[in-house]
Protein backbone atom coordinates (compact mmCIF):
# COMPACT_ATOMS: atom_id res chain seq x y z
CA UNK A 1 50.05 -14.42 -44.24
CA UNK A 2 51.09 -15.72 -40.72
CA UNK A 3 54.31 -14.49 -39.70
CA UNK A 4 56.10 -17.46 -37.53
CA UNK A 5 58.44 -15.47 -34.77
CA UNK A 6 61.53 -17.83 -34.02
CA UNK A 7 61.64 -18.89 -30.16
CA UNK A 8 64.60 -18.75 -28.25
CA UNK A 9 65.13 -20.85 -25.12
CA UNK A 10 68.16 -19.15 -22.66
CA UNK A 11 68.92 -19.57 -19.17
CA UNK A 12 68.48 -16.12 -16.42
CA UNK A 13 71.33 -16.81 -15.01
CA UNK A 14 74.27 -13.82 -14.28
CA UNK A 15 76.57 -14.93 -16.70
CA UNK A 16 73.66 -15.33 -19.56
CA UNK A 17 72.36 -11.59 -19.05
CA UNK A 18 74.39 -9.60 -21.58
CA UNK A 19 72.86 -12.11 -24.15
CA UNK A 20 69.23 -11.41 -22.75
CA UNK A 21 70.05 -8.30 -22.79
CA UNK A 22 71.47 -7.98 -26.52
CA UNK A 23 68.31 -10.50 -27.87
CA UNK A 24 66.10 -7.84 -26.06
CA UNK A 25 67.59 -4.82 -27.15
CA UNK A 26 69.49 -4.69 -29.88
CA UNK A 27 66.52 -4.23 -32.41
CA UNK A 28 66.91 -6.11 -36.03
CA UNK A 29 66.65 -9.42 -34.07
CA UNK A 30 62.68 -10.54 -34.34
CA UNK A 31 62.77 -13.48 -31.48
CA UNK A 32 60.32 -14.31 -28.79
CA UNK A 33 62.74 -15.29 -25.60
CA UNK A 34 61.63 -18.58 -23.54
CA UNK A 35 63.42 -18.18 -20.24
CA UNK A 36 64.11 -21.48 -18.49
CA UNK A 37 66.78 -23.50 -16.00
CA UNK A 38 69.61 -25.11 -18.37
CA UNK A 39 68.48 -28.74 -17.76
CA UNK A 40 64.98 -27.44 -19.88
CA UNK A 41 66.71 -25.49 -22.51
CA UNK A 42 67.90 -28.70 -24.11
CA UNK A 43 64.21 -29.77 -23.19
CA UNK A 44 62.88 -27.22 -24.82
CA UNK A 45 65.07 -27.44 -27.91
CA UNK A 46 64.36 -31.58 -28.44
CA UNK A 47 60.29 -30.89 -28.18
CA UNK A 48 60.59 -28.22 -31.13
CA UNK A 49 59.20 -25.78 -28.42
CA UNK A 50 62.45 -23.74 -29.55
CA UNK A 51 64.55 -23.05 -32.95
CA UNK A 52 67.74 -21.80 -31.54
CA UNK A 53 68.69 -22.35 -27.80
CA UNK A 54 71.42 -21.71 -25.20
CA UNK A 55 72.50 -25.73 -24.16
CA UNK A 56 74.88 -27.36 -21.91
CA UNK A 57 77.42 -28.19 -23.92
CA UNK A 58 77.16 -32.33 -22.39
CA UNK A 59 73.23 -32.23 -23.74
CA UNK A 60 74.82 -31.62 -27.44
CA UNK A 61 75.49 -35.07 -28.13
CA UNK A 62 72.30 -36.17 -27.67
CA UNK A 63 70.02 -33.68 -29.30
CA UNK A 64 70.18 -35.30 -33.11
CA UNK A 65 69.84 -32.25 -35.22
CA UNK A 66 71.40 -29.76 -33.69
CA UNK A 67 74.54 -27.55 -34.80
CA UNK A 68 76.52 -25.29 -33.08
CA UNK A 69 75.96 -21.74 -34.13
CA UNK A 70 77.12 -18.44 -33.19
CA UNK A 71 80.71 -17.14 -32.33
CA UNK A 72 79.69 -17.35 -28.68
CA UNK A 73 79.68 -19.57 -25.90
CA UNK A 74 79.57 -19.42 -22.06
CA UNK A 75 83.24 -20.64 -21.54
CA UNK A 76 86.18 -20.06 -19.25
CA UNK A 77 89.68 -19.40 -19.60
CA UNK A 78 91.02 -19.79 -16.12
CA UNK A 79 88.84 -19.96 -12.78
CA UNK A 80 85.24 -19.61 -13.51
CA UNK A 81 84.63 -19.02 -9.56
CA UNK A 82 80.97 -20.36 -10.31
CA UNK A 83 81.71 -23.76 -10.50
CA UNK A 84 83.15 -25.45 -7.57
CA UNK A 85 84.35 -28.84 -5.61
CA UNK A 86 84.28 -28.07 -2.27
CA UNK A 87 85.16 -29.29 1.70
CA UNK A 88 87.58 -31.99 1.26
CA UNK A 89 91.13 -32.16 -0.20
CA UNK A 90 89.96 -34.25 -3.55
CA UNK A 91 91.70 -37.60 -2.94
CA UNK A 92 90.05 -38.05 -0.03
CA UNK A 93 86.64 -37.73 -1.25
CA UNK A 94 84.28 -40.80 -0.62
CA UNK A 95 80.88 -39.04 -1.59
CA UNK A 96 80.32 -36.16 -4.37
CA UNK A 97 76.83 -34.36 -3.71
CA UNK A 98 76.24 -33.04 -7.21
CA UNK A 99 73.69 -29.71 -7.87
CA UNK A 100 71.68 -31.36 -10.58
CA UNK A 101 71.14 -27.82 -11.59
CA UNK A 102 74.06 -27.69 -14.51
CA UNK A 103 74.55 -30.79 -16.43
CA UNK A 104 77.63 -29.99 -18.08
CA UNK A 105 79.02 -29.35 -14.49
CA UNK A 106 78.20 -32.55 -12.64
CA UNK A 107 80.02 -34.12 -16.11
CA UNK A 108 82.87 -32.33 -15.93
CA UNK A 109 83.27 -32.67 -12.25
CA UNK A 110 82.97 -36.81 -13.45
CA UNK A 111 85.85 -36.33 -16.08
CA UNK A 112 88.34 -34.45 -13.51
CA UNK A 113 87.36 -36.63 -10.57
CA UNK A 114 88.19 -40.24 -12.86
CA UNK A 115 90.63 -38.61 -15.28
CA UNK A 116 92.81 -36.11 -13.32
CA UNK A 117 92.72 -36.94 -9.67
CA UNK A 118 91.68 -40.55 -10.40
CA UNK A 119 89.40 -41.05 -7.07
CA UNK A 120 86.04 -42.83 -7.50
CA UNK A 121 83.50 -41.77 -5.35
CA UNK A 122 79.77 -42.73 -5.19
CA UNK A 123 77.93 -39.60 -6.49
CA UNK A 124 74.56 -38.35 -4.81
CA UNK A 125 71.96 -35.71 -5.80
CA UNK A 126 72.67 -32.54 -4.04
CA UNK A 127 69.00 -31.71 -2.77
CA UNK A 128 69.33 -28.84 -0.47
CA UNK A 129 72.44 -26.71 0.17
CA UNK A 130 71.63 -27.11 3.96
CA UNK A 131 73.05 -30.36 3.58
CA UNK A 132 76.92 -28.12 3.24
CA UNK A 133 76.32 -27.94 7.01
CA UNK A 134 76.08 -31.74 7.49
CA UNK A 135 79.29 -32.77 5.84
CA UNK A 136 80.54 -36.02 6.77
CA UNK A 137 84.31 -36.60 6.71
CA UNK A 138 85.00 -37.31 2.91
CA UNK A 139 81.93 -35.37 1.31
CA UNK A 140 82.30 -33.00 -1.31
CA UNK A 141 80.12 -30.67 -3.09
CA UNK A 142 79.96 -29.62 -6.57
CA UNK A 143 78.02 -26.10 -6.08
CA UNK A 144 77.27 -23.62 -8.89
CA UNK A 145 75.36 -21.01 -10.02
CA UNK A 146 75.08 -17.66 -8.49
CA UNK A 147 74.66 -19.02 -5.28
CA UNK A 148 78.13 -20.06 -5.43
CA UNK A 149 79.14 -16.39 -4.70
CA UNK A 150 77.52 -16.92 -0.86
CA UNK A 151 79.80 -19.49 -0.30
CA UNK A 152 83.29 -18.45 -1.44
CA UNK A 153 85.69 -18.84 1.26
CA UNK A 154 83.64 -20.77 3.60
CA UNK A 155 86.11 -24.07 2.57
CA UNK A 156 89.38 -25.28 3.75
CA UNK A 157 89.61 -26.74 0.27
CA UNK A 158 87.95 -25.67 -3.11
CA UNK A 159 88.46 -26.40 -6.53
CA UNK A 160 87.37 -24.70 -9.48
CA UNK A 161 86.63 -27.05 -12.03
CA UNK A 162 87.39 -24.72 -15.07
CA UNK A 163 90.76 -23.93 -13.76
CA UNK A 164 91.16 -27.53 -13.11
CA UNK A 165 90.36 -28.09 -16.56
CA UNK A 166 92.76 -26.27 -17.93
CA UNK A 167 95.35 -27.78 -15.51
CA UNK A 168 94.50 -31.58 -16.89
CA UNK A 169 93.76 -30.50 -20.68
CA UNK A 170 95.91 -27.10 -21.08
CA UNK A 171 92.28 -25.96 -23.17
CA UNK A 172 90.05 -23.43 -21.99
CA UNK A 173 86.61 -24.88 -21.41
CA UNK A 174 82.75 -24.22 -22.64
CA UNK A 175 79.87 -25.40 -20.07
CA UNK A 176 77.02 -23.85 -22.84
CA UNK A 177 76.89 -23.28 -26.52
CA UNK A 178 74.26 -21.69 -28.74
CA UNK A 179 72.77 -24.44 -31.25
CA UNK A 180 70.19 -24.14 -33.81
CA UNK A 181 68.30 -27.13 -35.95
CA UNK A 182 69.75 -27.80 -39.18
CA UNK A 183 68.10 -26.10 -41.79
CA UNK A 184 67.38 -23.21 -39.97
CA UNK A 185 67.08 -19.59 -41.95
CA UNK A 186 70.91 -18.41 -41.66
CA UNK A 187 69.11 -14.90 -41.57
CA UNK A 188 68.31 -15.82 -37.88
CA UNK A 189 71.43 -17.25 -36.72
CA UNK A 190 72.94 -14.15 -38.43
CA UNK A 191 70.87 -11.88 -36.52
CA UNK A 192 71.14 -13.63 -32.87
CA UNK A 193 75.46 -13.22 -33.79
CA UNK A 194 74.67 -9.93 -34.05
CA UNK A 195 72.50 -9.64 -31.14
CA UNK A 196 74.68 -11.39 -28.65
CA UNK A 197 78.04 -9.04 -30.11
CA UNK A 198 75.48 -5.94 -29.21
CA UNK A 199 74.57 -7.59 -25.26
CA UNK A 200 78.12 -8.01 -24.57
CA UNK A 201 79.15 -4.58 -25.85
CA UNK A 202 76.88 -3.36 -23.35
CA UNK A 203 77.40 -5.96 -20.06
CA UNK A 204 77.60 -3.10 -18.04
CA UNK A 205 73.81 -1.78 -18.90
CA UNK A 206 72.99 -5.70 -18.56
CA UNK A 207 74.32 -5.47 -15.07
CA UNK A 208 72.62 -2.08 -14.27
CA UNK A 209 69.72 -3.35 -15.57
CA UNK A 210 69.07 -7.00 -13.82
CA UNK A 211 69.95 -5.49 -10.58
CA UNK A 212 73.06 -7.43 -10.29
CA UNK A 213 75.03 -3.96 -9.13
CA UNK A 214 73.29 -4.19 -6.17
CA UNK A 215 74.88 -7.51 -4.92
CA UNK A 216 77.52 -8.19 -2.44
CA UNK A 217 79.91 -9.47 -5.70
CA UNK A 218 81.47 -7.79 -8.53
CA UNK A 219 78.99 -8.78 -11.48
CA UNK A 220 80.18 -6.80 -13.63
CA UNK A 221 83.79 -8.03 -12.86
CA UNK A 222 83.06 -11.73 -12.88
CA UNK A 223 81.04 -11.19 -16.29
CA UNK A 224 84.00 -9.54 -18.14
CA UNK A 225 87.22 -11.60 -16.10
CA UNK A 226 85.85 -14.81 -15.01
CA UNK A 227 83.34 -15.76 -18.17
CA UNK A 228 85.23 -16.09 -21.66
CA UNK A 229 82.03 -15.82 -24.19
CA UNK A 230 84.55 -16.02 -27.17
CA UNK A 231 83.83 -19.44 -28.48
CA UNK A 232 87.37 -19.93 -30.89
CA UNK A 233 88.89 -22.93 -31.82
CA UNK A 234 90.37 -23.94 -28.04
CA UNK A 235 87.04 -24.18 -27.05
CA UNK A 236 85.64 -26.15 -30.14
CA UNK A 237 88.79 -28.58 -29.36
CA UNK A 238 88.31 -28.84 -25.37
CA UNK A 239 84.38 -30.02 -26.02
CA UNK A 240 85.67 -32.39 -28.99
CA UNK A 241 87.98 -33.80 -26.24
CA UNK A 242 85.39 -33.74 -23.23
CA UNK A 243 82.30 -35.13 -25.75
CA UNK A 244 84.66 -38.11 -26.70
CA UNK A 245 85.65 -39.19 -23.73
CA UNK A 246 82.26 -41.18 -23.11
CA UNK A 247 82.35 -40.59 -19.00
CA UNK A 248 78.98 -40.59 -17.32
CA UNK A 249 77.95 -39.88 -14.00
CA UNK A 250 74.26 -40.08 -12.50
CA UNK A 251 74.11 -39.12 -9.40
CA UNK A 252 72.04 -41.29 -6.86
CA UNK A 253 69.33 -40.32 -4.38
CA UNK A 254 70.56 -39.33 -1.27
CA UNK A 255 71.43 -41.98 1.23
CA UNK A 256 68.69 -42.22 3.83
């Protein structure tokens, strides 16, 4: 009899490791891991290429039988320091280059730009970060990721958009959630809870062993003061309240 192994699709990003690490290493958990950028992970998940996946939280309403599973999210409960507006003071911004890299991000940064600081710029595709050093008066750039880390302090104005969050809503927030298709074996889900509880028991070997100890940040501190991977009721509310409020942004190609 064929054995089917479950498939997994996560992100390799820093704050994602110490769930690699626990799927990898904690042992009961029989998974094959499909690493891939967030955008695909929903990808992934819709084509049936994977059973359980790590997803921007904005890509849940659209993936028809998903459901949330897992006590664990990547969420934030105060500055996230990865996910930034920066350059201008907010009102005055004209232009919003988005990194197309994090869905959930360039949606947020559309809820907080309309909702709490009520400006309403044109929104453009942020190609190339070299573009930072061609910033006309009234551009601002949404910039996350690890990369973000190269950057901090190099603005006169920055805004973290999970602190910013919190400001408008008074909720924490959750950019990515762990969903499985309906029906799935609760053995699995059961196992990748347990898996995940074991990777961020043990961030600090996740650190050691992606090599993230040997960057100019604090891994290690951002993973365990900056990322909340609790995902409680707060959380469950503060996606109910970002899901429902319908805003949409797509970013346009870059002006010529």
């Amino acid at each position: 009899m064929m054995v089917i192994v479950p498939r997994i699709a996560a992100v390799s990003y820093l704050n994602t490791i110490p769930f690699i690490y626990g799927i990898e290493h904690e042992g009961n958990l029989r998974a094959e891991l499909l690493l891939s950028p967030p955008s695909l992970c929903a990808k992934n998940f819709a084509e049936h290429k994977a059973d359980i996946a790590l997803v921007p939280a904005a890509a849940v309403p659209s993936l028809a039988d998903a459901q949330v599973v897992t006590e664990y999210c990547i969420g934030a409960a105060g500055p996230v320091r990865t996910v930034l507006l920066s350059n201008e003071p907010i009102e005055k911004a004209r232009r919003v280059f988005l990194d197309a890299h994090s869905l959930t991000s360039v949606q947020l940064a559309g809820y907080l730009l309309a909702k709490h600081w009520k400006v309403t710029p044109e929104y453009y595709t942020l190609e190339d970060y070299a573009q930072l050093g061609h910033a006309l008066p009234g551009d601002a750039f949404l910039l996350i990721g690890d990369k973000v880390f190269d950057y901090e302090g190099r603005f006169a104005y920055s805004y973290d958009l999970a602190a910013e969050w919190k400001k408008a809503t008074r909720l924490p927030f959750a950019f990515a959630v762990w969903i499985a298709r309906k029906g799935v074996d609760p053995d699995l889900t059961e196992g990748l809870q347990h898996a995940l509880t074991f990777g961020i028991e043990h961030t600090y070997e996740a650190v050691l062993e992606h090599g993230f100890d040997r960057k100019p940040y604090d891994a290690y501190g951002y993973l365990t003061q900056n990322i909340d991977y609790i995902f409680d009721n707060q959380k469950h509310k503060a996606l109910q309240k970002f899901w429902n409020s319908g805003i949409k942004v797509s970013p346009r190609a870059n002006p010529g």
